[in-house]
N, C-alpha and C. Protein backbone atom coordinates (compact mmCIF):
# COMPACT_ATOMS: atom_id res chain seq x y z
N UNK A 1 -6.26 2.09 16.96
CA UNK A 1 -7.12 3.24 17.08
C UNK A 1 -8.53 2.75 17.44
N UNK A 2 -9.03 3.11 18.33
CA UNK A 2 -10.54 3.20 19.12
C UNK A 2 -11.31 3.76 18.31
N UNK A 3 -12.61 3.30 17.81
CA UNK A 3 -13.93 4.12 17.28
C UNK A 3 -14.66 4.53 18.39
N UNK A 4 -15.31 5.75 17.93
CA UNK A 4 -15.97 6.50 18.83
C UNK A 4 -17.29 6.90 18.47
N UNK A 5 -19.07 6.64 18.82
CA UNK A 5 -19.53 7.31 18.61
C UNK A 5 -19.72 9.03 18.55
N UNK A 6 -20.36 9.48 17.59
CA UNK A 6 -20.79 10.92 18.07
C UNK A 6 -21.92 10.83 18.94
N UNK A 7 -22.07 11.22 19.87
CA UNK A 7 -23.28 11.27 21.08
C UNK A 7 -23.64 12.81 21.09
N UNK A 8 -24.77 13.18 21.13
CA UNK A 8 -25.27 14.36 21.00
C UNK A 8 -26.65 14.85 22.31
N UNK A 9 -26.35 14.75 23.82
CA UNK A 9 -27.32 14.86 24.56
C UNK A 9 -28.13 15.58 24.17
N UNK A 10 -29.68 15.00 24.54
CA UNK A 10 -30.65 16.21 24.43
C UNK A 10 -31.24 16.82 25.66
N UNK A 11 -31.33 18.13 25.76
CA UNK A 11 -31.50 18.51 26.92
C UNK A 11 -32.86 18.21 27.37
N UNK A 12 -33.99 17.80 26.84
CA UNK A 12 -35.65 17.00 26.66
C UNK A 12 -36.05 15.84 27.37
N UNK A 13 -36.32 15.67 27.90
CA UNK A 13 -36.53 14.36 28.50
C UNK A 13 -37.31 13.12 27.48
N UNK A 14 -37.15 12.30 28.20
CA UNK A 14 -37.82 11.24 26.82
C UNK A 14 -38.70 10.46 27.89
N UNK A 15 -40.34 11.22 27.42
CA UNK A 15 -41.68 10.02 28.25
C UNK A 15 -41.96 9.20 28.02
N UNK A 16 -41.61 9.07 26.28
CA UNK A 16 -41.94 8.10 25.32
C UNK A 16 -41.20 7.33 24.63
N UNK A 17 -40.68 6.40 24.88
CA UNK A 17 -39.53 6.14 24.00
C UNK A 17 -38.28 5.21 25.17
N UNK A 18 -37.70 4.46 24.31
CA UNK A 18 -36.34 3.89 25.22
C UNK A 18 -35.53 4.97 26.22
N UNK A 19 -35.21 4.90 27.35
CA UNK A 19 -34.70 6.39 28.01
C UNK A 19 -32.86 5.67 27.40
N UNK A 20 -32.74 4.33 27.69
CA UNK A 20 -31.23 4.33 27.58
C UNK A 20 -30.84 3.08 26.92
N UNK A 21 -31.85 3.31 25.79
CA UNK A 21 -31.24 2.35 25.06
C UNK A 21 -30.32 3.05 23.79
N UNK A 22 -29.21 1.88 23.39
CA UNK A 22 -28.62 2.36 22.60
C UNK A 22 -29.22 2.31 20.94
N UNK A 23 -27.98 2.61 20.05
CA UNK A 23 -28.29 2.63 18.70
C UNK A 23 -27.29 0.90 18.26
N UNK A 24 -27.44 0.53 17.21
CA UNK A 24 -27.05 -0.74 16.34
C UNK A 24 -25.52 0.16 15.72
N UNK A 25 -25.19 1.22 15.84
CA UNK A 25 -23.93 1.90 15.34
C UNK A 25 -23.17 1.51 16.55
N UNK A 26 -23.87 2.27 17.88
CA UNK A 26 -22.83 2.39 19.15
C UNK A 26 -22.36 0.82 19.99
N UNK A 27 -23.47 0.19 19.22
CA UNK A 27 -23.31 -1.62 19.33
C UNK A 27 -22.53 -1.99 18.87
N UNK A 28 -22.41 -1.87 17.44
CA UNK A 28 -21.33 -2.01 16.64
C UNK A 28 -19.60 -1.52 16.01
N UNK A 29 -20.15 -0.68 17.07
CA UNK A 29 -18.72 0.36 17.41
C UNK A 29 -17.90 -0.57 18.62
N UNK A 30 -18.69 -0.60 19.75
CA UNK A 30 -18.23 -1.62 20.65
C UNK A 30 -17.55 -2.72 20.02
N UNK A 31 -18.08 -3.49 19.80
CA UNK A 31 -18.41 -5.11 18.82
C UNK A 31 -16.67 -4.48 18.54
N UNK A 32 -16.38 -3.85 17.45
CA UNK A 32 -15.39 -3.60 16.78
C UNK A 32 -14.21 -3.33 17.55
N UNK A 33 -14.06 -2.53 18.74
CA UNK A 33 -13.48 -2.02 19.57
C UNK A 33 -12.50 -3.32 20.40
N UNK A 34 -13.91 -4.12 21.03
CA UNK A 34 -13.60 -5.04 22.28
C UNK A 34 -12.69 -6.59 21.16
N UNK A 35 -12.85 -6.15 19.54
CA UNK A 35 -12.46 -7.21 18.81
C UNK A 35 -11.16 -6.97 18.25
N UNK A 36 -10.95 -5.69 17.88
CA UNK A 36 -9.71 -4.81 17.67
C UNK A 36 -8.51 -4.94 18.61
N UNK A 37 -8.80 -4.58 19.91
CA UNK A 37 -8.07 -5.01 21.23
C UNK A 37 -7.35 -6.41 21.20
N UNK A 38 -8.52 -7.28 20.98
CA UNK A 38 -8.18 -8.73 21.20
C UNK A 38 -7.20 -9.35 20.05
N UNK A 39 -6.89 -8.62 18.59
CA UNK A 39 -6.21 -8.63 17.21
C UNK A 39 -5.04 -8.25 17.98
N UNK A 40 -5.15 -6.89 18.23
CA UNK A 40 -4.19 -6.31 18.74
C UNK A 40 -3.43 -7.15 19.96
N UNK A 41 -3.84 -7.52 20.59
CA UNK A 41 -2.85 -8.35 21.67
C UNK A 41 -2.49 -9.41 21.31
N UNK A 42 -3.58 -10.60 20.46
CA UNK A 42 -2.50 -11.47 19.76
C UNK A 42 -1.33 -11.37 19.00
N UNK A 43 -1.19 -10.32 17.87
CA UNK A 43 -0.46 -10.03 17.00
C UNK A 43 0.92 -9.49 17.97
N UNK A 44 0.50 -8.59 19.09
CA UNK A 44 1.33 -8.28 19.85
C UNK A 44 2.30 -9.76 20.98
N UNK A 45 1.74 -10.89 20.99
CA UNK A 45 2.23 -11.65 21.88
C UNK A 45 3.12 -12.35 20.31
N UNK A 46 2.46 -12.29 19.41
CA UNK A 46 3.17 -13.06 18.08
C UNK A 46 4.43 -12.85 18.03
N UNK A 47 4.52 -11.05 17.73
CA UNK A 47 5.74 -10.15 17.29
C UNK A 47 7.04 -10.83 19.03
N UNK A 48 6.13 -10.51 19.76
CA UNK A 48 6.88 -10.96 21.01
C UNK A 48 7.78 -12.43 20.80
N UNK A 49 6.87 -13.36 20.47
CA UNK A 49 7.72 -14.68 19.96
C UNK A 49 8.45 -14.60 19.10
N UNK A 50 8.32 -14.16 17.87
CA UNK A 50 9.27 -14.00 17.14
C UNK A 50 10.72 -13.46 17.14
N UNK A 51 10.57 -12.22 18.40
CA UNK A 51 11.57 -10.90 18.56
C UNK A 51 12.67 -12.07 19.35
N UNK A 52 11.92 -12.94 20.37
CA UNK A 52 12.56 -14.15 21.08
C UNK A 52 13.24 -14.58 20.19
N UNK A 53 12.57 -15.28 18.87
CA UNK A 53 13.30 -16.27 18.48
C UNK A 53 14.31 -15.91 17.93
N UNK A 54 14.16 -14.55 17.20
CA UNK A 54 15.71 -13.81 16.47
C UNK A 54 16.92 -13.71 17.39
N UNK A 55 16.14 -13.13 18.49
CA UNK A 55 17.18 -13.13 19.46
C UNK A 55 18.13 -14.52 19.57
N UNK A 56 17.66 -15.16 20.09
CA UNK A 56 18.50 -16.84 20.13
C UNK A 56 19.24 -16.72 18.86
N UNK A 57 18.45 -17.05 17.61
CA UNK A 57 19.06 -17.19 16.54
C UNK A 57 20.07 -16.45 15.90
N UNK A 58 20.13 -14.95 16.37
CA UNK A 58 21.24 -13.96 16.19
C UNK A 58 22.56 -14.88 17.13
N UNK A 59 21.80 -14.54 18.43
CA UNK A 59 23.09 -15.13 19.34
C UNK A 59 23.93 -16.29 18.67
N UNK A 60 22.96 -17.29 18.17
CA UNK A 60 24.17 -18.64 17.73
C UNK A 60 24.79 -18.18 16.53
N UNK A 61 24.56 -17.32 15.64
CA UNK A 61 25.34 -16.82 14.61
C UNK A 61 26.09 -16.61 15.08
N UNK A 62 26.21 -15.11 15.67
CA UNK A 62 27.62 -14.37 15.75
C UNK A 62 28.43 -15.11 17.16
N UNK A 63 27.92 -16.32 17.59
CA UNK A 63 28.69 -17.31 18.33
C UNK A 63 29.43 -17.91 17.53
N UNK A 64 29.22 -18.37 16.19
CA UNK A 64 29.89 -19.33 15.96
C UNK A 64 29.46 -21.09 15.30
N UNK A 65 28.54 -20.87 16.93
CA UNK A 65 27.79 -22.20 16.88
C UNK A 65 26.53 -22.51 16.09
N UNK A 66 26.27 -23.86 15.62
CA UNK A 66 25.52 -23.99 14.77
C UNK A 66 24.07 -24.86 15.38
């Protein structure tokens, strides 16, 4: 699951002030996001090796062979 800021445009212009800078939340939302992904695909290549190795290891069971 993806985090999402709440973003709330203001229809005001900004003379004073950062026009597009962000907040330390929507930084840290990222941060979490682009790190989550990267969990997520290791764990996913893991399960992948493993699903391999049962596989083989089923096969030589109900082969027979040891």
């Amino acid at each position: 699951m993806r985090r999402q800021a709440a973003l709330t445009a203001s229809p005001e212009p900004r003379y004073h002030g950062s026009t597009n800078a962000i907040s330390r939340t929507t930084e840290n939302i990222a941060v979490w996001n682009t790190d989550r992904k990267l969990e997520l695909e290791r764990q996913s290549m893991l399960l992948e090796l493993a699903m391999g190795r049962l596989k083989r290891l089923s096969g030589r069971l109900f082969s027979g062979a040891t």
